[in-house]
Protein backbone atom coordinates (compact mmCIF):
# COMPACT_ATOMS: atom_id res chain seq x y z
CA UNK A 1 114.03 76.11 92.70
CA UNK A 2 111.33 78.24 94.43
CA UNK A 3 109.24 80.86 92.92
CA UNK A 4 111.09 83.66 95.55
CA UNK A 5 114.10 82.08 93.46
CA UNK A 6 113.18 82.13 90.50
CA UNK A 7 111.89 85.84 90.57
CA UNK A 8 115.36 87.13 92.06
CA UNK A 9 117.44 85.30 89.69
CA UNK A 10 114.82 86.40 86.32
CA UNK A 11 115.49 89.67 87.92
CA UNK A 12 119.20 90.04 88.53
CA UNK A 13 119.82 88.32 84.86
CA UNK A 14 117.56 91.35 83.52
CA UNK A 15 119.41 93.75 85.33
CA UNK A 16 122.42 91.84 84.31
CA UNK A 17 121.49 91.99 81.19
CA UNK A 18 120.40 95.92 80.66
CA UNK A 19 123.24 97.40 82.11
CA UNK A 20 125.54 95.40 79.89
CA UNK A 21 123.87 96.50 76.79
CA UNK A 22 123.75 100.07 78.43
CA UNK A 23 127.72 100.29 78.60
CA UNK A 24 128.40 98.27 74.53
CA UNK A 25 125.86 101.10 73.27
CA UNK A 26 128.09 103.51 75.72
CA UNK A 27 131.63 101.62 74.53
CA UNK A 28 130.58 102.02 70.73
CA UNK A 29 129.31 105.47 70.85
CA UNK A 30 132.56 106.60 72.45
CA UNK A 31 134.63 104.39 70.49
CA UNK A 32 132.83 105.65 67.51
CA UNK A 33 133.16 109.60 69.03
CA UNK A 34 136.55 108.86 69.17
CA UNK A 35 137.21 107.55 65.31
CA UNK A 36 135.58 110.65 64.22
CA UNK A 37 137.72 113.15 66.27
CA UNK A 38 141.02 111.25 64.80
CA UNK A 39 139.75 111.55 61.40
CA UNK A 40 138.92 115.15 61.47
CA UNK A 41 142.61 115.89 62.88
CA UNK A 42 143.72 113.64 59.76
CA UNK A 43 141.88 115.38 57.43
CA UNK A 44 142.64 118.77 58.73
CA UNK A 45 146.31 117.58 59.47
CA UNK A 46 146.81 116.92 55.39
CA UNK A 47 147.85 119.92 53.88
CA UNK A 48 147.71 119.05 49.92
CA UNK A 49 144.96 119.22 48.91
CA UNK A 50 142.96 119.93 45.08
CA UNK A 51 140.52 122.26 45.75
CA UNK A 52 137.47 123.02 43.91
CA UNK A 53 135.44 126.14 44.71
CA UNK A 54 131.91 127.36 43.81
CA UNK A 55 131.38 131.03 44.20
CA UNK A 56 128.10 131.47 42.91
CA UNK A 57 125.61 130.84 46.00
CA UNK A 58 122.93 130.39 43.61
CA UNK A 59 124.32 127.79 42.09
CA UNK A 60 124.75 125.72 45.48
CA UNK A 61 121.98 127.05 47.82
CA UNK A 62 119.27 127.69 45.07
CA UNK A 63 119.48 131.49 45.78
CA UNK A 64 121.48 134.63 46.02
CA UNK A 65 122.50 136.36 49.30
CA UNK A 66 123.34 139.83 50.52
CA UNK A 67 127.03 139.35 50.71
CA UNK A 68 127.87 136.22 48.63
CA UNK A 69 128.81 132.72 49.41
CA UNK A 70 131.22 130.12 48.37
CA UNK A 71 131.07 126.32 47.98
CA UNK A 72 134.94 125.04 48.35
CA UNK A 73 135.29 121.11 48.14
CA UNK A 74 138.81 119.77 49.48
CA UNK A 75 140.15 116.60 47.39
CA UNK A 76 142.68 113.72 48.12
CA UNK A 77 143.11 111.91 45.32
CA UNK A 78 139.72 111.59 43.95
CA UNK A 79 138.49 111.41 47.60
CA UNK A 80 136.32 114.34 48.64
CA UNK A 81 137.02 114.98 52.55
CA UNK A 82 136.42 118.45 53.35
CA UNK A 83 133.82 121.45 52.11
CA UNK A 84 133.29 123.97 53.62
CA UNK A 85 130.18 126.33 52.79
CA UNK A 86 130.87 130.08 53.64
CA UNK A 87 127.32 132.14 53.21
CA UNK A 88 127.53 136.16 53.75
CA UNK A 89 123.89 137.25 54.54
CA UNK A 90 122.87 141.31 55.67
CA UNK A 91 123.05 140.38 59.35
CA UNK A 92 125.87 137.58 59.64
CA UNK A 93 128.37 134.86 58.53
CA UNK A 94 127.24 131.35 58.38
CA UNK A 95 130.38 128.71 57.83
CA UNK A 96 129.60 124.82 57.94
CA UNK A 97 132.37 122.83 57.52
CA UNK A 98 131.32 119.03 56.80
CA UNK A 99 133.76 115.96 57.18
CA UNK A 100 133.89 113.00 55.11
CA UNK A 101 134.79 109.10 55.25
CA UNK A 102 134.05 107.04 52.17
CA UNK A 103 131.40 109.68 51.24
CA UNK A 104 130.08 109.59 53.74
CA UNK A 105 129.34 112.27 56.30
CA UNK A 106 131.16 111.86 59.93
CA UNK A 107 131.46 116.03 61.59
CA UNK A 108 130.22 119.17 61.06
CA UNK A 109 131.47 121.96 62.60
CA UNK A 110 129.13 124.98 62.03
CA UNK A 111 129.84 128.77 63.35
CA UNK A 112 127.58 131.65 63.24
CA UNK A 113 128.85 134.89 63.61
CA UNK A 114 126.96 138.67 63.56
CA UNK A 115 128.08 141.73 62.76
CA UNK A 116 128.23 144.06 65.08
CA UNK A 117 125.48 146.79 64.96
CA UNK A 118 127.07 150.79 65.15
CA UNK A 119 124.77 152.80 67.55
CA UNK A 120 126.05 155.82 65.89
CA UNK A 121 125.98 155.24 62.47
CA UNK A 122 122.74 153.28 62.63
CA UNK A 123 123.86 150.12 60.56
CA UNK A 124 126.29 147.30 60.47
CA UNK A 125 129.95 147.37 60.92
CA UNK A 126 130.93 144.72 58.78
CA UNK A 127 134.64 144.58 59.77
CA UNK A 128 133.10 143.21 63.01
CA UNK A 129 132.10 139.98 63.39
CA UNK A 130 131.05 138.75 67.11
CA UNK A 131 130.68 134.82 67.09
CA UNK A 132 127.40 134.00 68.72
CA UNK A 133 127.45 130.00 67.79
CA UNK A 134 129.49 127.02 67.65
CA UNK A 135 128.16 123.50 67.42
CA UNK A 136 129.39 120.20 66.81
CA UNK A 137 127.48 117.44 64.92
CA UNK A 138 128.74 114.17 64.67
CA UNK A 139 126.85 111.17 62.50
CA UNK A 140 127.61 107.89 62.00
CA UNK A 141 125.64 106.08 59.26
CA UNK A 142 123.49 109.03 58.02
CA UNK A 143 122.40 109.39 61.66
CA UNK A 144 123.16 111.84 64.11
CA UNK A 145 124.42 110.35 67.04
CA UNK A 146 126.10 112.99 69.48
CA UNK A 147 125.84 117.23 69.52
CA UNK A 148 128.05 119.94 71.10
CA UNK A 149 126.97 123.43 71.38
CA UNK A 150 128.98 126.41 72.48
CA UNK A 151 125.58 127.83 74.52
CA UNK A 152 121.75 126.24 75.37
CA UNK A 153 120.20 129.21 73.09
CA UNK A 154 120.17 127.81 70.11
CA UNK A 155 119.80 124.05 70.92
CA UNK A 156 116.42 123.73 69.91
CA UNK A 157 116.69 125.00 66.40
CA UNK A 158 120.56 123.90 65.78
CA UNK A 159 119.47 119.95 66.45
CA UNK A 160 117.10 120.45 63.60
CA UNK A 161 119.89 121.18 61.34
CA UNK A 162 121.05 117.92 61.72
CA UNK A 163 118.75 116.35 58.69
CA UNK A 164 119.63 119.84 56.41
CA UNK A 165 123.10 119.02 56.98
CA UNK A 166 122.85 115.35 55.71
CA UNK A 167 120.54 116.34 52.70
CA UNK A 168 123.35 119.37 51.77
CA UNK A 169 125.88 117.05 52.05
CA UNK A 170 124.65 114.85 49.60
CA UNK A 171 123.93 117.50 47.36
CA UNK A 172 127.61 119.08 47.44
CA UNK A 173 128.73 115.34 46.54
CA UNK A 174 127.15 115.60 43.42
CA UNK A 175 127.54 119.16 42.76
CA UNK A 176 131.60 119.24 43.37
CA UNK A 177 131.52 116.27 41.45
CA UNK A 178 130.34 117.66 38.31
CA UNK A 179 132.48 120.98 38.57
């Protein structure tokens, strides 16, 4: 074999090689995408659940807010799937819904929404709620592996939210455990 060869066949087995791997990581991730979107239509599908709620916002967030909160933590069996964290504050409505497999954290769906502001009256109308964001994070393994966000403006920040959203989760675990 000559060197010419030997350096066109190293280099098509690389390629080769590369774009193989390239498409498994692309199969799994999809594959994997896809699991997750079938178990959050399960899990929103069921329709019996035991529910246990925390309406205290202290006593889940470590503080109070303007216009409450609530921690509600949807059972099957002695499976926690579902809770879904509803915090009022002066300004806006913050609901994160999180999705669980085996306790372990697979979605969350997270929605902003602001009241609207009354030129005339100076203040809030807070019968008014204008959504303003709606992302999608799914994890696999306690990592993040794929977003979706309903507009580019809050990217930046809502990717960070990511690693609150796995450290809350574990933290409602525990805490809708011991209700």
């Amino acid at each position: 074999m000559t060197v010419r060869n030997y350096i066109s066949f190293t280099f098509f087995a690389l390629l080769t090689l590369t774009t193989t791997y390239g498409q498994r990581t692309q199969d799994k991730k999809s594959y994997t995408l896809a699991h997750i979107k079938n178990l959050y239509r399960q899990i929103n599908g069921y329709k019996n659940y035991k529910t246990k709620i925390i309406e205290d916002a202290e006593e889940f967030l470590g503080h109070g807010t303007d216009n409450g909160g609530n921690l509600t933590g949807y059972y099957k069996g002695d499976s926690l799937k579902k809770v879904i964290e509803w915090v009022g504050l002066s300004n806006k409505v913050i609901q994160n819904e999180y999705y669980f497999d085996n306790d372990k954290l697979i979605f969350v769906f997270s929605t902003e929404s602001r009241y609207r502001f009354n030129d005339t009256t100076q203040g809030f109308d807070y019968t008014k709620l204008d959504n303003v964001f709606k992302g999608r994070y799914y994890f696999d393994n306690g990592k993040l592996i794929d977003t979706l966000f309903n507009n580019t403006e809050h990217t930046t920040t809502k990717k960070q939210d990511a690693a609150e959203f796995l450290t809350s989760s574990k933290d409602y675990l525990k805490l809708l455990r011991g209700c």
